[in-house]
Protein backbone atom coordinates (compact mmCIF):
# COMPACT_ATOMS: atom_id res chain seq x y z
CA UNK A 1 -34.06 37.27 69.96
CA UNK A 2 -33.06 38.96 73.23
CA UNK A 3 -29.92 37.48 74.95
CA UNK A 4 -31.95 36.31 78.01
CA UNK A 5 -34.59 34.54 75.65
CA UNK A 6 -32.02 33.06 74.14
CA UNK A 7 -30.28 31.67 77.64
CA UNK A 8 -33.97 30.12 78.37
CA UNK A 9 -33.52 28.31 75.27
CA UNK A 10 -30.63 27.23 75.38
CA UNK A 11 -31.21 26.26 79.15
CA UNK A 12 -34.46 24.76 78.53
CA UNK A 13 -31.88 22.15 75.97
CA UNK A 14 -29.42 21.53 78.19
CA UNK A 15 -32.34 19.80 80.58
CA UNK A 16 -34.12 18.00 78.07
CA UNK A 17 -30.67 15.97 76.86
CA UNK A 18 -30.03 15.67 80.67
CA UNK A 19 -33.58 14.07 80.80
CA UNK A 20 -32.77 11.91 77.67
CA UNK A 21 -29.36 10.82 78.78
CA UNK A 22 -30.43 9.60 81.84
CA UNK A 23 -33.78 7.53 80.61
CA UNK A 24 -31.04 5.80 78.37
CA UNK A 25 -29.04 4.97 81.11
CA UNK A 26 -26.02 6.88 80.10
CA UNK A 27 -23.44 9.09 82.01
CA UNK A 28 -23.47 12.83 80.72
CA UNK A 29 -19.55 13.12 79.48
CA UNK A 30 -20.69 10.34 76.71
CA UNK A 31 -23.33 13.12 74.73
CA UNK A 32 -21.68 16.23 73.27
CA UNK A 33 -23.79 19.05 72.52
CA UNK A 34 -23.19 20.89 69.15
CA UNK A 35 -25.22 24.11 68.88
CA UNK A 36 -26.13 24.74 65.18
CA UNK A 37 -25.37 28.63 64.62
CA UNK A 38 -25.99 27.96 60.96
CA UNK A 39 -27.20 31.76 59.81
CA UNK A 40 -27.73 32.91 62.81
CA UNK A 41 -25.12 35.88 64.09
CA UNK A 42 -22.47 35.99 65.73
CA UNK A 43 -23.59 37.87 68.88
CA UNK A 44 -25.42 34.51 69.52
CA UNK A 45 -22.82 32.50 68.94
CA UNK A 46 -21.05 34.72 72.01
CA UNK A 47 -24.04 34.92 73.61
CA UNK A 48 -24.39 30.94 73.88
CA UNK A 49 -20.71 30.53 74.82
CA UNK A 50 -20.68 33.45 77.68
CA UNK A 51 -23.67 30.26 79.09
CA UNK A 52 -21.23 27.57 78.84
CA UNK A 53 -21.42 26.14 75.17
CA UNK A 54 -17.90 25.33 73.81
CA UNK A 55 -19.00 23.17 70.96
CA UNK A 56 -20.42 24.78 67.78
CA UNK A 57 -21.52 23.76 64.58
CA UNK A 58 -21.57 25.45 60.78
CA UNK A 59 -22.66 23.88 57.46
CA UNK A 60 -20.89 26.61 55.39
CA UNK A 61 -17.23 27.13 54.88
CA UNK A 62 -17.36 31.38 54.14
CA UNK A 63 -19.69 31.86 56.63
CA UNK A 64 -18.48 29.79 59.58
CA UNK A 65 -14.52 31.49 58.74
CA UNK A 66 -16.06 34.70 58.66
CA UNK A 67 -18.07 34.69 61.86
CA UNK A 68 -14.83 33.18 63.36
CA UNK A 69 -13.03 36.54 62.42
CA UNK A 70 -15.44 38.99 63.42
CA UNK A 71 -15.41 36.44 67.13
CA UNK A 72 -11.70 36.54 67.06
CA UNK A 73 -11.07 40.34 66.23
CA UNK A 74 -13.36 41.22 69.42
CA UNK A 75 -11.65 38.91 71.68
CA UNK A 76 -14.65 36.42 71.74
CA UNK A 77 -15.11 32.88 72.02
CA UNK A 78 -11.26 31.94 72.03
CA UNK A 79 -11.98 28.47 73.77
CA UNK A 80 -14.92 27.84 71.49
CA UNK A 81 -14.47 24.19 69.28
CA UNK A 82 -15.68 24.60 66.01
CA UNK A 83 -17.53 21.83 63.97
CA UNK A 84 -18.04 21.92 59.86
CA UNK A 85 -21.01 19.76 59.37
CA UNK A 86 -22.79 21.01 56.18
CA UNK A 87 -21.27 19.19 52.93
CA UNK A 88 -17.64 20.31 52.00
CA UNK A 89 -16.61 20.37 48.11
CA UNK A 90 -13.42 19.58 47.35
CA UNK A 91 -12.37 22.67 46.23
CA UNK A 92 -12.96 24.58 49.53
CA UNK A 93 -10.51 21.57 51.27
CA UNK A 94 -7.53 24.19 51.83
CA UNK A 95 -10.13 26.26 53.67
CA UNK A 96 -11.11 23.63 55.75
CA UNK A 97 -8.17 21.23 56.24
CA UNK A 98 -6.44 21.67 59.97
CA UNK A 99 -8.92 24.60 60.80
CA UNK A 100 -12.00 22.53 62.38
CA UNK A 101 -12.20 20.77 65.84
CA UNK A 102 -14.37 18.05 63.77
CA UNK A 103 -15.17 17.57 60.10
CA UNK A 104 -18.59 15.50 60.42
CA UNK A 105 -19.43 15.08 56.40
CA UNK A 106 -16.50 13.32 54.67
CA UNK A 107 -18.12 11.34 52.00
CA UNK A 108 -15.63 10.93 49.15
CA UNK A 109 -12.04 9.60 48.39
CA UNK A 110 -11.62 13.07 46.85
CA UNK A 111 -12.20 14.91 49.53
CA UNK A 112 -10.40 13.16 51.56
CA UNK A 113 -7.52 13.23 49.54
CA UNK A 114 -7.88 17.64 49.38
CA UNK A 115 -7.78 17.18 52.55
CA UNK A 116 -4.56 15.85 53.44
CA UNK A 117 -2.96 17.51 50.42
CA UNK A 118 -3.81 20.53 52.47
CA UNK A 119 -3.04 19.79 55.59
CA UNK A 120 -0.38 22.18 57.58
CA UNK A 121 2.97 19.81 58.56
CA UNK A 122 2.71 18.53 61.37
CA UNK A 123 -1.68 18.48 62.26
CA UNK A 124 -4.12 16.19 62.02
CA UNK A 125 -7.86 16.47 60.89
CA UNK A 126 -10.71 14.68 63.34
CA UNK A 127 -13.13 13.44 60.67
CA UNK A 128 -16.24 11.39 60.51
CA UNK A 129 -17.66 9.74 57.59
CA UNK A 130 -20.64 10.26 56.72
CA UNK A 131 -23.41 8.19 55.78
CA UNK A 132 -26.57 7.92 53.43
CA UNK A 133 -28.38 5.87 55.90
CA UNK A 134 -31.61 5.95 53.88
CA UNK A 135 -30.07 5.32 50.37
CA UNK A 136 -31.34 8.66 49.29
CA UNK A 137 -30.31 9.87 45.83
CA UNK A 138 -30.38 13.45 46.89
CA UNK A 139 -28.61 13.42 49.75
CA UNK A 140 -24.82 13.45 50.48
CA UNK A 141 -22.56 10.81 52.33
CA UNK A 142 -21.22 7.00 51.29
CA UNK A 143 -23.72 4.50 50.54
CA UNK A 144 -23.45 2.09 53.79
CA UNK A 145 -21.65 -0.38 51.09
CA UNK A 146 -18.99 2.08 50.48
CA UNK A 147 -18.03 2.76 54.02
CA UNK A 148 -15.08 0.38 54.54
CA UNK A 149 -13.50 1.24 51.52
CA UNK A 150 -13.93 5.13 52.68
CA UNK A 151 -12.33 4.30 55.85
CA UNK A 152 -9.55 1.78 54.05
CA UNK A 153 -8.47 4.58 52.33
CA UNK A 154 -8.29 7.00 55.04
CA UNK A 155 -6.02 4.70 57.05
CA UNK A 156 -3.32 3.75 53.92
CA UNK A 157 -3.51 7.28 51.87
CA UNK A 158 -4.03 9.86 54.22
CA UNK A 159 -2.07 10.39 57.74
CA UNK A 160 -3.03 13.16 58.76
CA UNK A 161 -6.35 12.71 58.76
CA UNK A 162 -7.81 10.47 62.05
CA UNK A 163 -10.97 8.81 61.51
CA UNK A 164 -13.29 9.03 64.78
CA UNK A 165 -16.35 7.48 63.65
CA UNK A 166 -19.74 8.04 61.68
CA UNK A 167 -22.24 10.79 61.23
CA UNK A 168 -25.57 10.47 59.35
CA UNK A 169 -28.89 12.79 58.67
CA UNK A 170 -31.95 10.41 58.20
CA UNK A 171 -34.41 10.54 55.80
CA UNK A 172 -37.58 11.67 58.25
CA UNK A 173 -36.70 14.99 59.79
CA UNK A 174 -37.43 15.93 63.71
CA UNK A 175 -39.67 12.74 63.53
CA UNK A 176 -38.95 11.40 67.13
CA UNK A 177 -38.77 7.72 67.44
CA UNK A 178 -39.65 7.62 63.38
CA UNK A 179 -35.76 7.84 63.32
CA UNK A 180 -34.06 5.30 65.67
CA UNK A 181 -34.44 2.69 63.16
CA UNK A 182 -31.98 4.87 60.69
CA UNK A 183 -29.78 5.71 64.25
CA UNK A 184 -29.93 2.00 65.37
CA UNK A 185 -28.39 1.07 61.75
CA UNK A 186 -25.35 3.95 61.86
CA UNK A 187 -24.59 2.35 65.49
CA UNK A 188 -24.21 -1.08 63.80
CA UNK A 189 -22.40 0.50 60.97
CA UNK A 190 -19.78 1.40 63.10
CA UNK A 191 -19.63 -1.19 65.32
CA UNK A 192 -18.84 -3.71 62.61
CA UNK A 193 -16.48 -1.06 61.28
CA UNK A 194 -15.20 -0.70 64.14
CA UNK A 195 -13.69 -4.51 63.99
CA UNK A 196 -13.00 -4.32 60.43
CA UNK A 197 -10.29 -1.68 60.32
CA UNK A 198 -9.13 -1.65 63.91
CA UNK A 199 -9.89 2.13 64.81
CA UNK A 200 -11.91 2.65 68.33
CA UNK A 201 -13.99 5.38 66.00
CA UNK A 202 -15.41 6.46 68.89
CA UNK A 203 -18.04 8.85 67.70
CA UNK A 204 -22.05 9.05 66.27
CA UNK A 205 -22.89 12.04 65.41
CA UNK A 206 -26.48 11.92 64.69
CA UNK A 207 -29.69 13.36 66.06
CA UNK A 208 -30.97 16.83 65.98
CA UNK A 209 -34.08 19.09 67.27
CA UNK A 210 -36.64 16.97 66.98
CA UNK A 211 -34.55 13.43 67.39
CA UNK A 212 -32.30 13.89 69.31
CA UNK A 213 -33.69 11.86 72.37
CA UNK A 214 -33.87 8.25 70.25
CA UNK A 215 -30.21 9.01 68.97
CA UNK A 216 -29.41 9.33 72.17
CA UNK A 217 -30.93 6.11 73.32
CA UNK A 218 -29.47 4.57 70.14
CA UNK A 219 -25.72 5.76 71.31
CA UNK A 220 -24.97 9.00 69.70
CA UNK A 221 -22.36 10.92 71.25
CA UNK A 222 -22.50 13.95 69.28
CA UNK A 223 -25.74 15.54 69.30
CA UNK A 224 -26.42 18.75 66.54
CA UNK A 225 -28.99 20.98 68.03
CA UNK A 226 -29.87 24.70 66.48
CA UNK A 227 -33.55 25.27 66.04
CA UNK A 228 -34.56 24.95 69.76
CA UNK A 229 -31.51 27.15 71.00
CA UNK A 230 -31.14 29.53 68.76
CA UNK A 231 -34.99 29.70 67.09
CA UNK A 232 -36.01 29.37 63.06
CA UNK A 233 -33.26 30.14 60.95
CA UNK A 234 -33.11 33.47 58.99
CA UNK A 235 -33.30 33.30 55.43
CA UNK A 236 -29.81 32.70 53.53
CA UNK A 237 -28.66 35.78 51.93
């Protein structure tokens, strides 16, 4: 895709969550745009920043360090924030730990304990918890049940990580409206969280291409968008 196609795109976003934020009645600092570079290159990672994007998102630990690096060694995208939001295994925790603006897929007590075994002295880890919203074997994050306990343990066992809220992928997929219900239930989720364990847990980080304007009118205030900025993803190598 040609760097100016890719500006329309990305511009062409930027309006529609504009459009959505405001029909929800919402101010535009409470919606955070994450651009999903998942297998896409690096040029367009630079490429979307040199527009304005700071926030981007990766769902693999090798490739999001190692499009970092290549970034970094030509002097690119210093102030860029970097999300992990693809499942982490435990045994990639020392790659992640302390190296991510915001980990969006905790869904284990062992993770969460790599984690903070891996932590550098001194830092803390921004996490969310995610959640199965739709009970789906398949899929990753804590059953809704679980989510208390998850966030219990967090608080007593693991200081230097600091719990900011929820994150979920529904079970219907850029299905518009078909996915508030699963949005509207991750907003009470954390609400009554929220007043269980104390913690503001001020982020939802839910809604995506095709969704993202009924998480948005359900409260999200992390949006993960990569198919309309950055076009269909490339086959994984």
């Amino acid at each position: 895709m040609s760097n100016d196609a890719l500006r329309a795109r990305y511009a062409s976003v930027l309006e529609r969550v504009a459009a959505a934020v405001a029909a929800a009645g919402r101010r535009p600092e409470e919606v955070r745009l994450v651009a999903v570079s998942k297998l896409h290159p690096a040029e367009d990672v630079a490429e979307t920043a040199a527009a304005g994007q700071v926030d981007f998102g990766e769902n693999y630990v090798q490739e999001a360090l190692e499009k970092r690096a290549f970034l970094r060694e030509r002097g690119l995208c210093a102030d860029v924030r970097w999300h992990m939001i693809g499942h982490v295994q435990s045994r990639k925790a020392a790659q992640v730990a302390g190296a991510f603006a915001l980990v969006h897929t905790l869904d284990s007590v062992k993770l969460a304990d790599a984690l903070e075994r891996h932590m550098p002295d001194g830092a803390v880890q921004p996490v969310l918890i995610e959640i199965n919203v739709g009970d789906e074997p398949q899929k990753a994050g804590v059953p809704a049940a679980e989510a208390a306990a998850l966030a219990a343990h967090v608080q007593e066992k693991c200081p230097h990580l600091a719990l900011e809220g929820l994150m979920c992928l529904p079970p219907v997929f850029d299905a518009g409206e078909a996915a508030r219900p699963y949005f509207a239930r991750l907003r009470r989720l954390r609400d009554a969280l929220r007043a269980e364990c104390g913690l503001p847990l001020p982020h939802l980080s839910m809604g995506m291409s095709g969704d993202f304007a009924a998480a948005i009118a359900e409260g999200a205030t992390i949006i993960r968008i990569g198919t309309d900025i950055f076009g269909p993803r490339p086959p994984k190598k």
